[in-house]
PDB file of N, CA and C in Angstrom:
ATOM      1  N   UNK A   1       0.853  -1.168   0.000  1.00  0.00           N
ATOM      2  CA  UNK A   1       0.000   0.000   0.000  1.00  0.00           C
ATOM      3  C   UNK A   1       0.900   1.234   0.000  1.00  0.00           C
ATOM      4  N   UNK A   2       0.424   2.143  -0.981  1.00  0.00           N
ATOM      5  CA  UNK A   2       0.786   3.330  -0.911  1.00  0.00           C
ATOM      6  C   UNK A   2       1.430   4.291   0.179  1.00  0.00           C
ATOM      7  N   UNK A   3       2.420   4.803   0.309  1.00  0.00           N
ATOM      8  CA  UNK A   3       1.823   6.565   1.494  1.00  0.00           C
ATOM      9  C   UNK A   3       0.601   6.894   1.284  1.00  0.00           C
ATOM     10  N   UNK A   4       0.022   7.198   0.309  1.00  0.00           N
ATOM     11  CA  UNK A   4      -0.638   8.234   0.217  1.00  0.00           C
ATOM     12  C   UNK A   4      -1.906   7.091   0.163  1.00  0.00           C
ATOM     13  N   UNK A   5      -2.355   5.920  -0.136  1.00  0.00           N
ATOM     14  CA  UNK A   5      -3.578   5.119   0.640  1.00  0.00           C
ATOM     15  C   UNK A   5      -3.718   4.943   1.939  1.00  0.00           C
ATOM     16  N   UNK A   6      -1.896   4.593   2.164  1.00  0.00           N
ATOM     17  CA  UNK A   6      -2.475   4.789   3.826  1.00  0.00           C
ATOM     18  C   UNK A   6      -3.145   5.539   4.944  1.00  0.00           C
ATOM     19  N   UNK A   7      -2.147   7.203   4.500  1.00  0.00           N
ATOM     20  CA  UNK A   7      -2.961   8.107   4.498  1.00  0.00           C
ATOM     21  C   UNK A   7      -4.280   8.326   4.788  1.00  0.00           C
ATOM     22  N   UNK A   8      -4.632   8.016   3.040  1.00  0.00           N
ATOM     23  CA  UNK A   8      -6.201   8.167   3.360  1.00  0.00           C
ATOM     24  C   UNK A   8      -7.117   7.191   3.914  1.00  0.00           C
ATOM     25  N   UNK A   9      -6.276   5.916   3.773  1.00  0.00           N
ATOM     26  CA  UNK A   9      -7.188   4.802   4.891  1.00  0.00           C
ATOM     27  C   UNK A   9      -7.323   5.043   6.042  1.00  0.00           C
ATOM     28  N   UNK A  10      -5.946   5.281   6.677  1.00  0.00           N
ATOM     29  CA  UNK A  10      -5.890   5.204   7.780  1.00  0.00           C
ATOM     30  C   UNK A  10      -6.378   6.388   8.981  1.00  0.00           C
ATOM     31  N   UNK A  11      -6.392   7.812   7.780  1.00  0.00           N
ATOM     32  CA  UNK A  11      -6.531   8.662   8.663  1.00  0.00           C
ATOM     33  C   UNK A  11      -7.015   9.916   7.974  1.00  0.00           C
ATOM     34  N   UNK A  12      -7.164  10.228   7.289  1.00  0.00           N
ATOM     35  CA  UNK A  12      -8.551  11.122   6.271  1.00  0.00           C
ATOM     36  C   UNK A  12      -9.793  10.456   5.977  1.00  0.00           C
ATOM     37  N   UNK A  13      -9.684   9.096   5.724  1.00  0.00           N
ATOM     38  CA  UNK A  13     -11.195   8.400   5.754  1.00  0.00           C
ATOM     39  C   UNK A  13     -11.785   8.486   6.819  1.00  0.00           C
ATOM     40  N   UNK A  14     -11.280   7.796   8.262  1.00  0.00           N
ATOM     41  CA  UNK A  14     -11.601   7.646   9.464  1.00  0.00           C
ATOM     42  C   UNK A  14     -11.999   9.409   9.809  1.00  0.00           C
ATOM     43  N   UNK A  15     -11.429  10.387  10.006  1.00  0.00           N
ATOM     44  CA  UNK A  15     -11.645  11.170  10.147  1.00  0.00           C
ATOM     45  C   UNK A  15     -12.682  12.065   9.643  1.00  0.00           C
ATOM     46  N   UNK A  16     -12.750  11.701   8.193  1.00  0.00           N
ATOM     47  CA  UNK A  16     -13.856  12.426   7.595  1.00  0.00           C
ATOM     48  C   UNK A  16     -15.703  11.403   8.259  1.00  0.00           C
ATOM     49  N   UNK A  17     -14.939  10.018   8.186  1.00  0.00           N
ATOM     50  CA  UNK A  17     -16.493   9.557   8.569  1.00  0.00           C
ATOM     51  C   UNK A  17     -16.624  10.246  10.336  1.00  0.00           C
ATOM     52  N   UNK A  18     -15.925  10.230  11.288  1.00  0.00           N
ATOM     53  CA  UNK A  18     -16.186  11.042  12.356  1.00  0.00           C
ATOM     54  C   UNK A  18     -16.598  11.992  12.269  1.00  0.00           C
ATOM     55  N   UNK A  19     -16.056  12.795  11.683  1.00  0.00           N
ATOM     56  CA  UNK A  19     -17.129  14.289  11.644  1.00  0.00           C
ATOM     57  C   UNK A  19     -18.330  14.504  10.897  1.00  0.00           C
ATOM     58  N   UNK A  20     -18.414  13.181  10.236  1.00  0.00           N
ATOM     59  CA  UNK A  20     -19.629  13.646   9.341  1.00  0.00           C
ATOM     60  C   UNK A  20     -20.821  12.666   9.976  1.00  0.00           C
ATOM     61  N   UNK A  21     -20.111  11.932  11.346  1.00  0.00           N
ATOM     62  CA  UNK A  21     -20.749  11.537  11.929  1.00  0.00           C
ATOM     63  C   UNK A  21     -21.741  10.129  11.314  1.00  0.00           C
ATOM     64  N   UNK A  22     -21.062   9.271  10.144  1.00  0.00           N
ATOM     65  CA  UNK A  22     -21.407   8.162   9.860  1.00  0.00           C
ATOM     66  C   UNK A  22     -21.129   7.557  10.524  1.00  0.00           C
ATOM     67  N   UNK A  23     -21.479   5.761  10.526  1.00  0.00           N
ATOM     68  CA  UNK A  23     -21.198   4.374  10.661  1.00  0.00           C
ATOM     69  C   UNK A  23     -20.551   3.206  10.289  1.00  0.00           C
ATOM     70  N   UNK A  24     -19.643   3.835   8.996  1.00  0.00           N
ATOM     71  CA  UNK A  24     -19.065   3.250   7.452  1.00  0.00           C
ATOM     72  C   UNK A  24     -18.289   1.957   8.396  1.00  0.00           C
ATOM     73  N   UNK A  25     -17.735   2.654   9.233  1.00  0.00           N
ATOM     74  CA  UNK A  25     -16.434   2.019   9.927  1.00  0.00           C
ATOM     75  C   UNK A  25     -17.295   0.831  10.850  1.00  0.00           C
ATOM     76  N   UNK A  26     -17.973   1.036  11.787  1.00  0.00           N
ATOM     77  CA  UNK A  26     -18.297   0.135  12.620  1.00  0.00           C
ATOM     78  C   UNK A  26     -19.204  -1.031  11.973  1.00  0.00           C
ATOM     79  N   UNK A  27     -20.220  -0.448  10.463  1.00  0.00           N
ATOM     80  CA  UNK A  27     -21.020  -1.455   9.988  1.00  0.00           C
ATOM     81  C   UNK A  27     -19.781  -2.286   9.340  1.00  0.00           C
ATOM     82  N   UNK A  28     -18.799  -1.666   8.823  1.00  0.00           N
ATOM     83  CA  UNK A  28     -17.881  -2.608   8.108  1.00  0.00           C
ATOM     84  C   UNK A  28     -17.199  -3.998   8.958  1.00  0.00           C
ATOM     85  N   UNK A  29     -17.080  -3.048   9.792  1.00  0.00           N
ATOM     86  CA  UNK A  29     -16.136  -4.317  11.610  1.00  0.00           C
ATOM     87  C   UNK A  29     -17.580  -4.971  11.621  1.00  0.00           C
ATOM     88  N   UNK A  30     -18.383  -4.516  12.149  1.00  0.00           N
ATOM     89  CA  UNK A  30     -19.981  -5.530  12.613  1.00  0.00           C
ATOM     90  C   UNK A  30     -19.771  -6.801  11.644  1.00  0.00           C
ATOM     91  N   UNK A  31     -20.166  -6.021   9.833  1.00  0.00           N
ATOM     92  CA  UNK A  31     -20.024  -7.329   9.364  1.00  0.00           C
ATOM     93  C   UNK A  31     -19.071  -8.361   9.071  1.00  0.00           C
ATOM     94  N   UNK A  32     -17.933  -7.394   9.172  1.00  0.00           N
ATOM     95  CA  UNK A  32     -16.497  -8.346   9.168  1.00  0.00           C
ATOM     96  C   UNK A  32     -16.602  -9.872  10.100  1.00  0.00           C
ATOM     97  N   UNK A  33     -16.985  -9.335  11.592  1.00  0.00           N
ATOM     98  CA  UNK A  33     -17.178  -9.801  12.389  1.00  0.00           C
ATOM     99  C   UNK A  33     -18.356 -11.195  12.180  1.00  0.00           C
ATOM    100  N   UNK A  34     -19.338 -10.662  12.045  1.00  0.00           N
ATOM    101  CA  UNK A  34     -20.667 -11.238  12.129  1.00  0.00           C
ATOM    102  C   UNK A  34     -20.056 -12.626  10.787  1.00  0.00           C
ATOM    103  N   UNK A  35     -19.762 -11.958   9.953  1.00  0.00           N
ATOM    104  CA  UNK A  35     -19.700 -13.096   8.871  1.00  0.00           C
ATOM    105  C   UNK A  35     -19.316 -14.888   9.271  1.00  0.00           C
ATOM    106  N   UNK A  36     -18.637 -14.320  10.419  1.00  0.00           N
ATOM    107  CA  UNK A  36     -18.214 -15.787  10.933  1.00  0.00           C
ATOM    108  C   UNK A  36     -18.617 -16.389  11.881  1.00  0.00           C
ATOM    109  N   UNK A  37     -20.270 -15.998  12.282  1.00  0.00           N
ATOM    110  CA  UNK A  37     -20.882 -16.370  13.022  1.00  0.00           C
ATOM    111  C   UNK A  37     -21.659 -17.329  13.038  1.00  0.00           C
ATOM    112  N   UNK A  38     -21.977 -18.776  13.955  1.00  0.00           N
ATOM    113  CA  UNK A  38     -22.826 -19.641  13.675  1.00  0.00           C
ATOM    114  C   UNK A  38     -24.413 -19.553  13.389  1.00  0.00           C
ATOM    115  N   UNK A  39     -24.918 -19.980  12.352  1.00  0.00           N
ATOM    116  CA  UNK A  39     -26.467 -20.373  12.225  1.00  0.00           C
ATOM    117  C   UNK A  39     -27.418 -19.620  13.453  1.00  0.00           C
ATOM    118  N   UNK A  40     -27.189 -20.618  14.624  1.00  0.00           N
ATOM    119  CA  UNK A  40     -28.109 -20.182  15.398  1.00  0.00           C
ATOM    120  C   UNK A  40     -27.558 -18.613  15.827  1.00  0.00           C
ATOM    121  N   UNK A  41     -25.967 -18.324  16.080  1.00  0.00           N
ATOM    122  CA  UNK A  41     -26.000 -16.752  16.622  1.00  0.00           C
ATOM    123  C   UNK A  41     -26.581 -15.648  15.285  1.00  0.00           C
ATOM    124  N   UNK A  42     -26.428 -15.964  15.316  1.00  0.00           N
ATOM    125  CA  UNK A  42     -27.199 -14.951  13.358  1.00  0.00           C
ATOM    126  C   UNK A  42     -28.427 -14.914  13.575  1.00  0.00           C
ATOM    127  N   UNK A  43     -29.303 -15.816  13.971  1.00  0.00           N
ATOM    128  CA  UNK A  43     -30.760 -16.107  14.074  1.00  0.00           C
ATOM    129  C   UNK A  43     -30.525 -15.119  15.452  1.00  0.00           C
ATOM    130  N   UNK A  44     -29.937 -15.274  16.604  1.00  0.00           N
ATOM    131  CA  UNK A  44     -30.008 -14.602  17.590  1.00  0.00           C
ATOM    132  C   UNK A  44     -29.897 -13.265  17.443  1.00  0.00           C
ATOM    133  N   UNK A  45     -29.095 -12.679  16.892  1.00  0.00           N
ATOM    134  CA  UNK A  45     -28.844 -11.322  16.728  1.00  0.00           C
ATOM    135  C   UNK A  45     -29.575 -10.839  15.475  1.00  0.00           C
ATOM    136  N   UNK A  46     -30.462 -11.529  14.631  1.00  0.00           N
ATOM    137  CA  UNK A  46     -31.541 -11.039  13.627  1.00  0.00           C
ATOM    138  C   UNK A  46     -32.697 -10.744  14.721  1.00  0.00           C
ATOM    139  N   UNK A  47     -32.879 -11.489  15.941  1.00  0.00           N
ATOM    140  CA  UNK A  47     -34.231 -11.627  16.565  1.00  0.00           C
ATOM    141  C   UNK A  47     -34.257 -10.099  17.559  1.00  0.00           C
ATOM    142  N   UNK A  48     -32.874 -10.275  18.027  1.00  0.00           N
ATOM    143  CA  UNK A  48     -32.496  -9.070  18.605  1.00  0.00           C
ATOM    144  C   UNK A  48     -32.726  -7.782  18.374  1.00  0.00           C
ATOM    145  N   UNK A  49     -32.416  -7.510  16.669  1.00  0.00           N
ATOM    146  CA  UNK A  49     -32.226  -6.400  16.038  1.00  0.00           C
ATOM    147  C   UNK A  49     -34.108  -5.971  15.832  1.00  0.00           C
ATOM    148  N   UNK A  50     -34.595  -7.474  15.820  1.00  0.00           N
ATOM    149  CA  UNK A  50     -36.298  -6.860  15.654  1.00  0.00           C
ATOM    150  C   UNK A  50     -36.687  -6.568  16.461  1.00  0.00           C
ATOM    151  N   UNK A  51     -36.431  -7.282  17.669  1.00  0.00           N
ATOM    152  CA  UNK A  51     -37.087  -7.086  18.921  1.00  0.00           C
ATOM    153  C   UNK A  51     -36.996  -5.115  18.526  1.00  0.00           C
ATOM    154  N   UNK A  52     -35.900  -4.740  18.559  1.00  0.00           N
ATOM    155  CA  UNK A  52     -35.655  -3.667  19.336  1.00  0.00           C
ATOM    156  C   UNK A  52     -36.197  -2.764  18.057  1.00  0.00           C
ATOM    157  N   UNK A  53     -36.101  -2.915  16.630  1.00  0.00           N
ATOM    158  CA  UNK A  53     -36.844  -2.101  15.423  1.00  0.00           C
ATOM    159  C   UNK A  53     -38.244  -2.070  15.548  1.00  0.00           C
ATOM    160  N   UNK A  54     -39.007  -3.238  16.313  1.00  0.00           N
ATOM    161  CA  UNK A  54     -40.465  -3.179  17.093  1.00  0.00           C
ATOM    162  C   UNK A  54     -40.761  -2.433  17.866  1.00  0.00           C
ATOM    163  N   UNK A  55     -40.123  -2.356  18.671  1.00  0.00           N
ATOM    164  CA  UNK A  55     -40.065  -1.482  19.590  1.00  0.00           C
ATOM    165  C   UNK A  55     -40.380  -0.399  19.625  1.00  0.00           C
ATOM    166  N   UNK A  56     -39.056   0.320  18.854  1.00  0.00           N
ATOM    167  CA  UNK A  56     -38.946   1.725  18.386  1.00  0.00           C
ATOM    168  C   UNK A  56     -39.851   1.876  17.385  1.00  0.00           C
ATOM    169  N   UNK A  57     -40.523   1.110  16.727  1.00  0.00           N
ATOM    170  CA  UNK A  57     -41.603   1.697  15.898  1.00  0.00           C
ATOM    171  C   UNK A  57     -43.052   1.971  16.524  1.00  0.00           C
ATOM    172  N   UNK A  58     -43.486   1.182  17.740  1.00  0.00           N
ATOM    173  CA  UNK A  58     -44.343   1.220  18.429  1.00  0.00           C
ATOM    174  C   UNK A  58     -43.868   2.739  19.751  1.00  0.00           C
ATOM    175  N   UNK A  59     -42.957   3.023  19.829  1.00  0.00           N
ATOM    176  CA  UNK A  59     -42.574   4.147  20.723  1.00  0.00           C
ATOM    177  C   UNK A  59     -42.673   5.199  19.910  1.00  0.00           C
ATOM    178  N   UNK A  60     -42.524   5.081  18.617  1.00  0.00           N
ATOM    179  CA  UNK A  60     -42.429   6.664  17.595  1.00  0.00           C
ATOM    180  C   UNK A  60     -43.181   6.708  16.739  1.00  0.00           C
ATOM    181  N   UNK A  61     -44.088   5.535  15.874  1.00  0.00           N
ATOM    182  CA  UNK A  61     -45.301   5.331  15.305  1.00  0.00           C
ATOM    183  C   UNK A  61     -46.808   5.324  15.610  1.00  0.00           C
ATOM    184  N   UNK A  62     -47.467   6.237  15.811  1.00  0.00           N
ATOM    185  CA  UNK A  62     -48.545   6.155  16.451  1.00  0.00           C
ATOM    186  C   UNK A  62     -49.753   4.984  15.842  1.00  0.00           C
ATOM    187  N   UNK A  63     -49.471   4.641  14.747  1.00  0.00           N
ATOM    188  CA  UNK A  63     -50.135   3.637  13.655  1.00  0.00           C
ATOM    189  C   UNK A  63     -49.724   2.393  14.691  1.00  0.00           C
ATOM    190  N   UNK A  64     -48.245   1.893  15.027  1.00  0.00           N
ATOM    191  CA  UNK A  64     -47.587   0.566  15.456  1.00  0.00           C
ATOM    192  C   UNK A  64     -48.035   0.560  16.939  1.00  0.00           C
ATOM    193  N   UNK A  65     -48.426   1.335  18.085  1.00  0.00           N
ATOM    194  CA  UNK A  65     -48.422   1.610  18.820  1.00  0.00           C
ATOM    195  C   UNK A  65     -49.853   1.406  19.221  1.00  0.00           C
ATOM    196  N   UNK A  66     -50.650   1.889  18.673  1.00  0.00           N
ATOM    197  CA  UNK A  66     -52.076   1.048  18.521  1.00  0.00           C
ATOM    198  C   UNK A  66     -52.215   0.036  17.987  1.00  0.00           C
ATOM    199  N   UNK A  67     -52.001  -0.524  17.282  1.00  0.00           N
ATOM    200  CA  UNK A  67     -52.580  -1.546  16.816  1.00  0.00           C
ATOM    201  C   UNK A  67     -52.060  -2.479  17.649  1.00  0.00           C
ATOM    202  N   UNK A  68     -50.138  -2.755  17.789  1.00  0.00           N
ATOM    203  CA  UNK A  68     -49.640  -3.255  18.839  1.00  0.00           C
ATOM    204  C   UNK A  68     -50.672  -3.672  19.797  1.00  0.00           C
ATOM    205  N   UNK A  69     -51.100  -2.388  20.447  1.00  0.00           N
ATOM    206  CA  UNK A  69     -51.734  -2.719  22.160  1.00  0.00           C
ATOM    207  C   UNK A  69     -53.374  -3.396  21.515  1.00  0.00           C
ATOM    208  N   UNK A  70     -53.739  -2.657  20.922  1.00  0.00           N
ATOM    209  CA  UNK A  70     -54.775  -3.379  19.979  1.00  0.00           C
ATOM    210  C   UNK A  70     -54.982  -5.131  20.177  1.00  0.00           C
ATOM    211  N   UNK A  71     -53.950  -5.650  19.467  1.00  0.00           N
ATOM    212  CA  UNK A  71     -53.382  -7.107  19.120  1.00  0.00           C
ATOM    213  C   UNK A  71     -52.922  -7.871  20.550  1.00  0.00           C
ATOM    214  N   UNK A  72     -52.380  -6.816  21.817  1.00  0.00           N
ATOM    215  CA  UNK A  72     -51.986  -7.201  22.726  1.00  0.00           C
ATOM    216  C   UNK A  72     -50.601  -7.637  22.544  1.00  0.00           C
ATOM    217  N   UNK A  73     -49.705  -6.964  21.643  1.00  0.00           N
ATOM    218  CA  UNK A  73     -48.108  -7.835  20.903  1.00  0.00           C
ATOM    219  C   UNK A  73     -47.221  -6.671  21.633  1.00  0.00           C
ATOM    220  N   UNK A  74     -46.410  -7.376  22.516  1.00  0.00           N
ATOM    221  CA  UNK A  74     -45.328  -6.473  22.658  1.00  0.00           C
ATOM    222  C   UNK A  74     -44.022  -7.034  22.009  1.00  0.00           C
ATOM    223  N   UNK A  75     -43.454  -6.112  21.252  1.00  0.00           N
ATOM    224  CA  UNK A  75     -42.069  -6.617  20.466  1.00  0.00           C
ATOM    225  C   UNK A  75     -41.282  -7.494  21.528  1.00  0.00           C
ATOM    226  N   UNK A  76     -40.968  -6.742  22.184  1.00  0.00           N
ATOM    227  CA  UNK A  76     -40.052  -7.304  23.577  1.00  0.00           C
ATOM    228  C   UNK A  76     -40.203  -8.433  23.865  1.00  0.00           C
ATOM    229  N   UNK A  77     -41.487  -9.546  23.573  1.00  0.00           N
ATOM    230  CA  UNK A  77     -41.795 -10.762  23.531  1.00  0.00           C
ATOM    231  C   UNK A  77     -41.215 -11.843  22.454  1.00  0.00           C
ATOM    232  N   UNK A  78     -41.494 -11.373  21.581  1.00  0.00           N
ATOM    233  CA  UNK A  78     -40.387 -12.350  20.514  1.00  0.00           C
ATOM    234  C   UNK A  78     -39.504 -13.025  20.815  1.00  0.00           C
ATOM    235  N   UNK A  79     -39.795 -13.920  20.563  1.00  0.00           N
ATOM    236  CA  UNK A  79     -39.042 -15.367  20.539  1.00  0.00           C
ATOM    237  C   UNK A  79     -38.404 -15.691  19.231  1.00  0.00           C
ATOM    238  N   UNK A  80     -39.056 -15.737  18.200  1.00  0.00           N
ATOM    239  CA  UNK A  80     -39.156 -16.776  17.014  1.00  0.00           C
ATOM    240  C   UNK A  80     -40.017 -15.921  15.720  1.00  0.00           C
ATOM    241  N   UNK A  81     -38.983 -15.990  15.088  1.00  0.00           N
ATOM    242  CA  UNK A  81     -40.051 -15.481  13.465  1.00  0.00           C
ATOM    243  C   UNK A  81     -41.395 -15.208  13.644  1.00  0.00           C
ATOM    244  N   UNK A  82     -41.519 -16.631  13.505  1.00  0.00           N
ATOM    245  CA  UNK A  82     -43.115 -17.448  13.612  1.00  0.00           C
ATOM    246  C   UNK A  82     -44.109 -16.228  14.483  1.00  0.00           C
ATOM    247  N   UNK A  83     -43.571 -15.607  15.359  1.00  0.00           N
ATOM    248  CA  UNK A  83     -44.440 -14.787  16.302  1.00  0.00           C
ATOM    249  C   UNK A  83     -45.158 -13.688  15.498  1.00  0.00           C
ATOM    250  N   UNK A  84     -44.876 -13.502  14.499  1.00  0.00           N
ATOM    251  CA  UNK A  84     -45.184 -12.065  13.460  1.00  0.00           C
ATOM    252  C   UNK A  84     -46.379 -12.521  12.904  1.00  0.00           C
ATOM    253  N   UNK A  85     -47.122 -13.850  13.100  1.00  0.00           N
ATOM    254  CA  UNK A  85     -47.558 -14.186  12.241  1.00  0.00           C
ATOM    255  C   UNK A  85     -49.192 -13.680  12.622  1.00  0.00           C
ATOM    256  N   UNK A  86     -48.982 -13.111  13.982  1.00  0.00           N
ATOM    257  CA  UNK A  86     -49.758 -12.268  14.887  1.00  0.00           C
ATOM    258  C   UNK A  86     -50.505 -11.194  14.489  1.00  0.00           C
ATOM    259  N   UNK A  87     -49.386 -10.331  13.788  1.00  0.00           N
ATOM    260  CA  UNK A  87     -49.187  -8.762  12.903  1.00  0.00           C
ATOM    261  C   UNK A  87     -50.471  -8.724  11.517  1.00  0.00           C
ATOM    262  N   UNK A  88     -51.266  -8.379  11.653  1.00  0.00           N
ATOM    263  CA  UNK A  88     -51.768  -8.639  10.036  1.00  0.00           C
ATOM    264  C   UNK A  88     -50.865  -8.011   8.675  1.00  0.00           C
ATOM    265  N   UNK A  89     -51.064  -8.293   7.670  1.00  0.00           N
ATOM    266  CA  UNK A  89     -49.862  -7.792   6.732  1.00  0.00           C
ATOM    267  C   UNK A  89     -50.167  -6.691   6.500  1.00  0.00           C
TER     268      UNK A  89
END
Protein backbone atom coordinates (compact mmCIF):
# COMPACT_ATOMS: atom_id res chain seq x y z
CA UNK A 1 0.00 0.00 0.00
CA UNK A 2 0.79 3.33 -0.91
CA UNK A 3 1.82 6.57 1.49
CA UNK A 4 -0.64 8.23 0.22
CA UNK A 5 -3.58 5.12 0.64
CA UNK A 6 -2.47 4.79 3.83
CA UNK A 7 -2.96 8.11 4.50
CA UNK A 8 -6.20 8.17 3.36
CA UNK A 9 -7.19 4.80 4.89
CA UNK A 10 -5.89 5.20 7.78
CA UNK A 11 -6.53 8.66 8.66
CA UNK A 12 -8.55 11.12 6.27
CA UNK A 13 -11.20 8.40 5.75
CA UNK A 14 -11.60 7.65 9.46
CA UNK A 15 -11.65 11.17 10.15
CA UNK A 16 -13.86 12.43 7.60
CA UNK A 17 -16.49 9.56 8.57
CA UNK A 18 -16.19 11.04 12.36
CA UNK A 19 -17.13 14.29 11.64
CA UNK A 20 -19.63 13.65 9.34
CA UNK A 21 -20.75 11.54 11.93
CA UNK A 22 -21.41 8.16 9.86
CA UNK A 23 -21.20 4.37 10.66
CA UNK A 24 -19.06 3.25 7.45
CA UNK A 25 -16.43 2.02 9.93
CA UNK A 26 -18.30 0.13 12.62
CA UNK A 27 -21.02 -1.45 9.99
CA UNK A 28 -17.88 -2.61 8.11
CA UNK A 29 -16.14 -4.32 11.61
CA UNK A 30 -19.98 -5.53 12.61
CA UNK A 31 -20.02 -7.33 9.36
CA UNK A 32 -16.50 -8.35 9.17
CA UNK A 33 -17.18 -9.80 12.39
CA UNK A 34 -20.67 -11.24 12.13
CA UNK A 35 -19.70 -13.10 8.87
CA UNK A 36 -18.21 -15.79 10.93
CA UNK A 37 -20.88 -16.37 13.02
CA UNK A 38 -22.83 -19.64 13.67
CA UNK A 39 -26.47 -20.37 12.23
CA UNK A 40 -28.11 -20.18 15.40
CA UNK A 41 -26.00 -16.75 16.62
CA UNK A 42 -27.20 -14.95 13.36
CA UNK A 43 -30.76 -16.11 14.07
CA UNK A 44 -30.01 -14.60 17.59
CA UNK A 45 -28.84 -11.32 16.73
CA UNK A 46 -31.54 -11.04 13.63
CA UNK A 47 -34.23 -11.63 16.57
CA UNK A 48 -32.50 -9.07 18.60
CA UNK A 49 -32.23 -6.40 16.04
CA UNK A 50 -36.30 -6.86 15.65
CA UNK A 51 -37.09 -7.09 18.92
CA UNK A 52 -35.66 -3.67 19.34
CA UNK A 53 -36.84 -2.10 15.42
CA UNK A 54 -40.46 -3.18 17.09
CA UNK A 55 -40.07 -1.48 19.59
CA UNK A 56 -38.95 1.72 18.39
CA UNK A 57 -41.60 1.70 15.90
CA UNK A 58 -44.34 1.22 18.43
CA UNK A 59 -42.57 4.15 20.72
CA UNK A 60 -42.43 6.66 17.60
CA UNK A 61 -45.30 5.33 15.30
CA UNK A 62 -48.54 6.15 16.45
CA UNK A 63 -50.14 3.64 13.65
CA UNK A 64 -47.59 0.57 15.46
CA UNK A 65 -48.42 1.61 18.82
CA UNK A 66 -52.08 1.05 18.52
CA UNK A 67 -52.58 -1.55 16.82
CA UNK A 68 -49.64 -3.25 18.84
CA UNK A 69 -51.73 -2.72 22.16
CA UNK A 70 -54.78 -3.38 19.98
CA UNK A 71 -53.38 -7.11 19.12
CA UNK A 72 -51.99 -7.20 22.73
CA UNK A 73 -48.11 -7.84 20.90
CA UNK A 74 -45.33 -6.47 22.66
CA UNK A 75 -42.07 -6.62 20.47
CA UNK A 76 -40.05 -7.30 23.58
CA UNK A 77 -41.79 -10.76 23.53
CA UNK A 78 -40.39 -12.35 20.51
CA UNK A 79 -39.04 -15.37 20.54
CA UNK A 80 -39.16 -16.78 17.01
CA UNK A 81 -40.05 -15.48 13.46
CA UNK A 82 -43.11 -17.45 13.61
CA UNK A 83 -44.44 -14.79 16.30
CA UNK A 84 -45.18 -12.06 13.46
CA UNK A 85 -47.56 -14.19 12.24
CA UNK A 86 -49.76 -12.27 14.89
CA UNK A 87 -49.19 -8.76 12.90
CA UNK A 88 -51.77 -8.64 10.04
CA UNK A 89 -49.86 -7.79 6.73
Amino acid sequence: MGIYTSFAANLLFPLHEKLKKHSTLTVKRDLERSQWLKPEEILALQLARLREFLTQCALHVPYYHDLFRSLDFDPKNIRAISDLARLPL
